[in-house]
N, C-alpha and C. Protein backbone atom coordinates (compact mmCIF):
# COMPACT_ATOMS: atom_id res chain seq x y z
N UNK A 1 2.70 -78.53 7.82
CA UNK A 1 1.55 -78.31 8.63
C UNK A 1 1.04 -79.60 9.25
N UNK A 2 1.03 -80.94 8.36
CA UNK A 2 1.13 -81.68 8.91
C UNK A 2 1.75 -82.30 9.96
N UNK A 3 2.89 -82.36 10.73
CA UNK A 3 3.66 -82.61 11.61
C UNK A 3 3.75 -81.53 12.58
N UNK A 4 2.69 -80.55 12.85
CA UNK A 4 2.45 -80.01 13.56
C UNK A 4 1.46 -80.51 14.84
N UNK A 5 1.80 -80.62 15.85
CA UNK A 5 0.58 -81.37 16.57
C UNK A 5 -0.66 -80.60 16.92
N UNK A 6 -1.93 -81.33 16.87
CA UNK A 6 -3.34 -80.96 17.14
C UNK A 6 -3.10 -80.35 18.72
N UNK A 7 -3.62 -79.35 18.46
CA UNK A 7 -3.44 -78.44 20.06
C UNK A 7 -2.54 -77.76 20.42
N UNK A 8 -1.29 -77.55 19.28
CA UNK A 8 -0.57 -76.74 19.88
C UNK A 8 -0.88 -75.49 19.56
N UNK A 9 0.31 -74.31 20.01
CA UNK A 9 -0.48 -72.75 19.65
C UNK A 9 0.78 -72.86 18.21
N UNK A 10 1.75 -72.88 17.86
CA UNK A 10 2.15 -73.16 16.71
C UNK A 10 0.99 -72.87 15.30
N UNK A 11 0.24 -73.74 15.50
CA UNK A 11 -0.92 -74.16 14.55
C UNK A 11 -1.49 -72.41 14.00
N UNK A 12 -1.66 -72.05 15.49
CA UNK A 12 -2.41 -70.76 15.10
C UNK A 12 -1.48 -69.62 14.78
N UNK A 13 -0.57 -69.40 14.89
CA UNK A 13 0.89 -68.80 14.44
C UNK A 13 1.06 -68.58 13.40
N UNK A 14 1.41 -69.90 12.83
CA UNK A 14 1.64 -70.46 11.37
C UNK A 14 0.09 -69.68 10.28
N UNK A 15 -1.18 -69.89 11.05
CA UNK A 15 -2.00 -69.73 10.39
C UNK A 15 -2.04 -67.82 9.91
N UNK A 16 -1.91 -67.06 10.99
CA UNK A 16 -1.43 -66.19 10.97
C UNK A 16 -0.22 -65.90 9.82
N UNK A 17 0.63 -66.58 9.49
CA UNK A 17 1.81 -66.08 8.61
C UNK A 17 0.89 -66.33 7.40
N UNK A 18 0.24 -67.73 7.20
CA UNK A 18 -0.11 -68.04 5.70
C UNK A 18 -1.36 -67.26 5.53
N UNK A 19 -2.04 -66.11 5.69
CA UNK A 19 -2.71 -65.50 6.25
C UNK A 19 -2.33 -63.60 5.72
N UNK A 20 -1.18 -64.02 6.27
CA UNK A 20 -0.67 -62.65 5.93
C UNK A 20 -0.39 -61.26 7.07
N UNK A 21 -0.87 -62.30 8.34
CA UNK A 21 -0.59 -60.98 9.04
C UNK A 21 0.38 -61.32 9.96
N UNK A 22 1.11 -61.94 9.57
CA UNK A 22 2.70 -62.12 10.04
C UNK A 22 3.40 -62.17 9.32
N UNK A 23 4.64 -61.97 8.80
CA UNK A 23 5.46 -62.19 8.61
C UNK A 23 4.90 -62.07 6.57
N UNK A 24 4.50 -60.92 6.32
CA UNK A 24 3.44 -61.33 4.84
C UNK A 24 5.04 -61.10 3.89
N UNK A 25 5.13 -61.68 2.69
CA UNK A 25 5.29 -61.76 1.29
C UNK A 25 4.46 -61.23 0.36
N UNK A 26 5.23 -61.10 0.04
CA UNK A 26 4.45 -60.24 -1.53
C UNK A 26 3.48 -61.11 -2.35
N UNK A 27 4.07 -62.77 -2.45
CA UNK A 27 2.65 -63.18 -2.95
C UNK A 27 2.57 -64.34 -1.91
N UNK A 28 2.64 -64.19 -0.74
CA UNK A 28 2.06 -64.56 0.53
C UNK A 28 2.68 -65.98 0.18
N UNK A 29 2.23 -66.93 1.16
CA UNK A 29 2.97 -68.05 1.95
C UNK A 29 1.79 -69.45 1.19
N UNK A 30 2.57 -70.39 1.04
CA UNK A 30 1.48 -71.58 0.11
C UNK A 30 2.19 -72.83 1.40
N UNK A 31 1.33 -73.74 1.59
CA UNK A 31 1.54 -74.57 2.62
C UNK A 31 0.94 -76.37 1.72
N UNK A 32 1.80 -76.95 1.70
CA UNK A 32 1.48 -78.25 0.90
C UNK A 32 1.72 -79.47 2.31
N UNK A 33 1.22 -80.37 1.30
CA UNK A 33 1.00 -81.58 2.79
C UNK A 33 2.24 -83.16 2.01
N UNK A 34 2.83 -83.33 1.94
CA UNK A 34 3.32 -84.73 1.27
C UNK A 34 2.75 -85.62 1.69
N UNK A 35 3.07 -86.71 1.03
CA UNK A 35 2.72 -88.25 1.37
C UNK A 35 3.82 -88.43 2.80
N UNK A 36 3.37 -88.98 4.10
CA UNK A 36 3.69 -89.87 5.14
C UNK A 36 4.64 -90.67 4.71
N UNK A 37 5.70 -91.40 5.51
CA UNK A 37 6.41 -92.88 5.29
C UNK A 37 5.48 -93.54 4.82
N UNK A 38 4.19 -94.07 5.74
CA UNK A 38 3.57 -94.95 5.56
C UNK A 38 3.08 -95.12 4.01
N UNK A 39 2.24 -93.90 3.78
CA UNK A 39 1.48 -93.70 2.28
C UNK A 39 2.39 -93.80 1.49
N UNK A 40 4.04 -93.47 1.21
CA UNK A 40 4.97 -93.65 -0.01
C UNK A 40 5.27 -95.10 0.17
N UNK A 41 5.74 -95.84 1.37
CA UNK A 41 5.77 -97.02 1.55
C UNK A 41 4.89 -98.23 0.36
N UNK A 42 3.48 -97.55 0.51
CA UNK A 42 2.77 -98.67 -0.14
C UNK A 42 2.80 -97.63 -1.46
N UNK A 43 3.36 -97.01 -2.07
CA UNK A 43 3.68 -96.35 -2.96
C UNK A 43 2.12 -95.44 -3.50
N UNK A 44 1.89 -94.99 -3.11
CA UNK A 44 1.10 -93.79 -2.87
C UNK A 44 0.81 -93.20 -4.48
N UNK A 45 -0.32 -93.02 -5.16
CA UNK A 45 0.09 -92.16 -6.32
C UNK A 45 0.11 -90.71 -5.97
N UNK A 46 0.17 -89.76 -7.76
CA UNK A 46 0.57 -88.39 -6.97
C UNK A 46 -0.76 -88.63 -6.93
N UNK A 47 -2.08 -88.97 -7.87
CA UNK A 47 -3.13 -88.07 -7.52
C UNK A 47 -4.10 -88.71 -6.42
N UNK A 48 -3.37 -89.32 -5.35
CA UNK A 48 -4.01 -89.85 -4.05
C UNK A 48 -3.58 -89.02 -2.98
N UNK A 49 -2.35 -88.93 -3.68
CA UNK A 49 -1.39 -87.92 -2.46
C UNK A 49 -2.08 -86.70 -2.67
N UNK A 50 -2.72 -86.21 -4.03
CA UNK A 50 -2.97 -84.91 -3.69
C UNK A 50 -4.43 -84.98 -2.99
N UNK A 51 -5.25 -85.92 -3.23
CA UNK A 51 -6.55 -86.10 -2.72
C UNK A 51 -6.59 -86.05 -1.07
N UNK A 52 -5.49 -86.52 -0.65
CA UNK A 52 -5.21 -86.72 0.95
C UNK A 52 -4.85 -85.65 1.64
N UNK A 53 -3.89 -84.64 0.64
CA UNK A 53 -3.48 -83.37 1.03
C UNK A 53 -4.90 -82.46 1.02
N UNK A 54 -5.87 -82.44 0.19
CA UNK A 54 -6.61 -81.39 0.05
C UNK A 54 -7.35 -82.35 1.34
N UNK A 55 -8.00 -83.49 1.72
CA UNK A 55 -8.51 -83.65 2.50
C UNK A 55 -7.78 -83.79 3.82
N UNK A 56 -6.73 -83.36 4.11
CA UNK A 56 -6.03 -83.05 5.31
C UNK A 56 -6.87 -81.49 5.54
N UNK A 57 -6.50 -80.26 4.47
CA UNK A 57 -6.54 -79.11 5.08
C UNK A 57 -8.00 -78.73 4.89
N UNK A 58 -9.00 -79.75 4.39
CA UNK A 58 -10.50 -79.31 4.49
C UNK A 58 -10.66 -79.92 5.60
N UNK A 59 -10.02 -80.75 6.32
CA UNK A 59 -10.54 -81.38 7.87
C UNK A 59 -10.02 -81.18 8.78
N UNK A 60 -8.85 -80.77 8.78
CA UNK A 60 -8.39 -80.41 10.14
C UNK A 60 -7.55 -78.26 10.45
N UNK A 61 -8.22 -78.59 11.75
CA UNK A 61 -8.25 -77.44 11.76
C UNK A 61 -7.07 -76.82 12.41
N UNK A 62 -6.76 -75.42 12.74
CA UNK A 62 -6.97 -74.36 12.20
C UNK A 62 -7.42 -74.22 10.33
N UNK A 63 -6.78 -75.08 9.93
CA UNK A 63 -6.41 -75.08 8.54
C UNK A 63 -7.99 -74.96 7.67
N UNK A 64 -8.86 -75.90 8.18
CA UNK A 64 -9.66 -75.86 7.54
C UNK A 64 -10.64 -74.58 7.38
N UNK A 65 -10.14 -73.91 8.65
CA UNK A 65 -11.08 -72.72 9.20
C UNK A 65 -10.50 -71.48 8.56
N UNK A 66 -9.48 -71.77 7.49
CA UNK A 66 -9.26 -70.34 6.94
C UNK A 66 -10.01 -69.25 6.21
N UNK A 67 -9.46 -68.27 6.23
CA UNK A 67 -9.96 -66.99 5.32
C UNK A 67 -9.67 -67.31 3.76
N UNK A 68 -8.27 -68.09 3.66
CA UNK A 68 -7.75 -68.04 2.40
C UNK A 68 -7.91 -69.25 1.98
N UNK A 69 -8.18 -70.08 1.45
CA UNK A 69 -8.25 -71.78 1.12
C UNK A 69 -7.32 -71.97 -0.04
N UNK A 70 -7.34 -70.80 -1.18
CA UNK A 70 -6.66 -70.81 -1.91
C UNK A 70 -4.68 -71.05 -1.88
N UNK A 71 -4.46 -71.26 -0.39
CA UNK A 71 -3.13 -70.80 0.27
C UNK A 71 -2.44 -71.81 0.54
N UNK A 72 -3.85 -73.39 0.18
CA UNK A 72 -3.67 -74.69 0.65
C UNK A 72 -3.22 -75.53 -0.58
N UNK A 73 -2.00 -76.68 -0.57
CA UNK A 73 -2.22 -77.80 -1.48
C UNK A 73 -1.29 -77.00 -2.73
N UNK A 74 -0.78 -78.06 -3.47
CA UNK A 74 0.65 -78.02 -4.52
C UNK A 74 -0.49 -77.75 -5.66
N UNK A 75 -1.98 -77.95 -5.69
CA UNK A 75 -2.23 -77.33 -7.01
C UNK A 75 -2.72 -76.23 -7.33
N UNK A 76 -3.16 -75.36 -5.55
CA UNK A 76 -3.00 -74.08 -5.55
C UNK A 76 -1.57 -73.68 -6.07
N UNK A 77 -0.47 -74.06 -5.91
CA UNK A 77 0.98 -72.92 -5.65
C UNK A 77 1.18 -73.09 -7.02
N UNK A 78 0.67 -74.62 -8.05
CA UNK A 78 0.70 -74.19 -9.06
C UNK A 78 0.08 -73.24 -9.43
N UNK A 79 -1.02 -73.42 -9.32
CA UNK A 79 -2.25 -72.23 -10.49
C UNK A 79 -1.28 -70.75 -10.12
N UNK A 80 -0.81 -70.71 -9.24
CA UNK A 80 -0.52 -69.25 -8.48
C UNK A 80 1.17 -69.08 -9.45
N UNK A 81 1.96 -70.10 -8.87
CA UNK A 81 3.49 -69.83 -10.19
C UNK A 81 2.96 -70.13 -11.23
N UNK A 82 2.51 -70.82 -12.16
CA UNK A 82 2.50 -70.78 -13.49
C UNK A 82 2.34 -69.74 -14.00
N UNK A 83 1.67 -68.78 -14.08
CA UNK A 83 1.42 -67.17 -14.41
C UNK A 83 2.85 -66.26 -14.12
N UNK A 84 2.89 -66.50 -12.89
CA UNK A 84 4.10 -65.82 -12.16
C UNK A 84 5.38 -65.96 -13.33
N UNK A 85 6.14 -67.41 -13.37
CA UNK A 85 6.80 -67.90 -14.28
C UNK A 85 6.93 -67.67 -15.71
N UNK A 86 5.71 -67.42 -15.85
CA UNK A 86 5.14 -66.97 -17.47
C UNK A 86 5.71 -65.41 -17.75
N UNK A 87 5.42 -64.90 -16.48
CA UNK A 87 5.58 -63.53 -16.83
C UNK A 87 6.98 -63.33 -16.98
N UNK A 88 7.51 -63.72 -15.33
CA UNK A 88 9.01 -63.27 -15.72
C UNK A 88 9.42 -63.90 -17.26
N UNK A 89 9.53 -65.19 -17.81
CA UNK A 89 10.23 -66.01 -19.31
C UNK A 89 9.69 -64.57 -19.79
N UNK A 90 8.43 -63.80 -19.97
CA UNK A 90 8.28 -63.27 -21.11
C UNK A 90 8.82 -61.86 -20.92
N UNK A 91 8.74 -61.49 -19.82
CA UNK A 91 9.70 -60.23 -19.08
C UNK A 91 11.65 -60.41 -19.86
N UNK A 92 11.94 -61.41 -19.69
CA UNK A 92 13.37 -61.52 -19.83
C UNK A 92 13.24 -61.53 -21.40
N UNK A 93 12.40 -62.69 -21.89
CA UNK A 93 12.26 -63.04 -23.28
C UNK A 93 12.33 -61.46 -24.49
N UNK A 94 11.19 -60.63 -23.75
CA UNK A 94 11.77 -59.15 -24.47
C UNK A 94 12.46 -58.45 -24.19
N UNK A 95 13.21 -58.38 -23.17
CA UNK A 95 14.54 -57.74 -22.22
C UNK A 95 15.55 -58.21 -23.17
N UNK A 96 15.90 -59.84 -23.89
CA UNK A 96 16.77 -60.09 -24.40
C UNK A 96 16.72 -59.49 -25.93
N UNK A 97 15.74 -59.74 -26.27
CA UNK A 97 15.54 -59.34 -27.91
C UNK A 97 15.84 -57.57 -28.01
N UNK A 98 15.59 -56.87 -26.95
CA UNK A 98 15.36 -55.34 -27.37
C UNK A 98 17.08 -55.71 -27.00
N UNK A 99 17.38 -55.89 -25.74
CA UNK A 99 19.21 -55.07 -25.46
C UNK A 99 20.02 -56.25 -26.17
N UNK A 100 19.69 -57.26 -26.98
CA UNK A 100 20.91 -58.27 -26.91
C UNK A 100 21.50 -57.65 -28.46
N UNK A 101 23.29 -58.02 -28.30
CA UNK A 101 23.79 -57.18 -29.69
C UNK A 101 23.34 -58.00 -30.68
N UNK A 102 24.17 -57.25 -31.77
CA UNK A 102 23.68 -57.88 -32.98
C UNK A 102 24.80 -58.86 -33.65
């Protein structure tokens, strides 16, 4: 989202997919920002990088102007897979114990 340029119609497109009314997923579309050349260059930590990412998509817009905020940043997509992940391990975890032989 970052390397998207300010003013294009792209911007509003994209916003639309992560959004859901394009192109929707079942548990919809998560959009993260990385560290720049520049910012890894001077070696960037993660938790600056993530401070820069959340203040990328609270300031610039379309992004900032969403419905969903929750849709923004690597510690949304965590909070959102960790559960996810949990379920399937524990989905398989009793799938194996009931069918596996003896």
């Amino acid at each position: 989202m970052d390397v998207i340029a300010k003013g294009s119609k792209s911007r509003s497109l994209w916003l639309d997919v992560i959004e859901g009314r394009s192109n929707p997923l079942l548990h919809g579309y998560y959009c993260t920002r990385q560290p720049d050349d520049a910012e890894r260059e001077v070696g960037i930590s993660a938790e600056d990088a993530r401070h820069n990412e959340m203040a990328f998509f609270e300031q610039e817009a379309p992004w900032s102007t969403s419905i969903n905020k929750s849709r923004f940043g690597i510690r949304n997509l965590v909070s959102k897979l960790g559960p996810l992940l949990s379920q399937i391990i524990k989905n398989t975890y009793v799938v194996f114990f009931v069918y596996a032989p003896h």
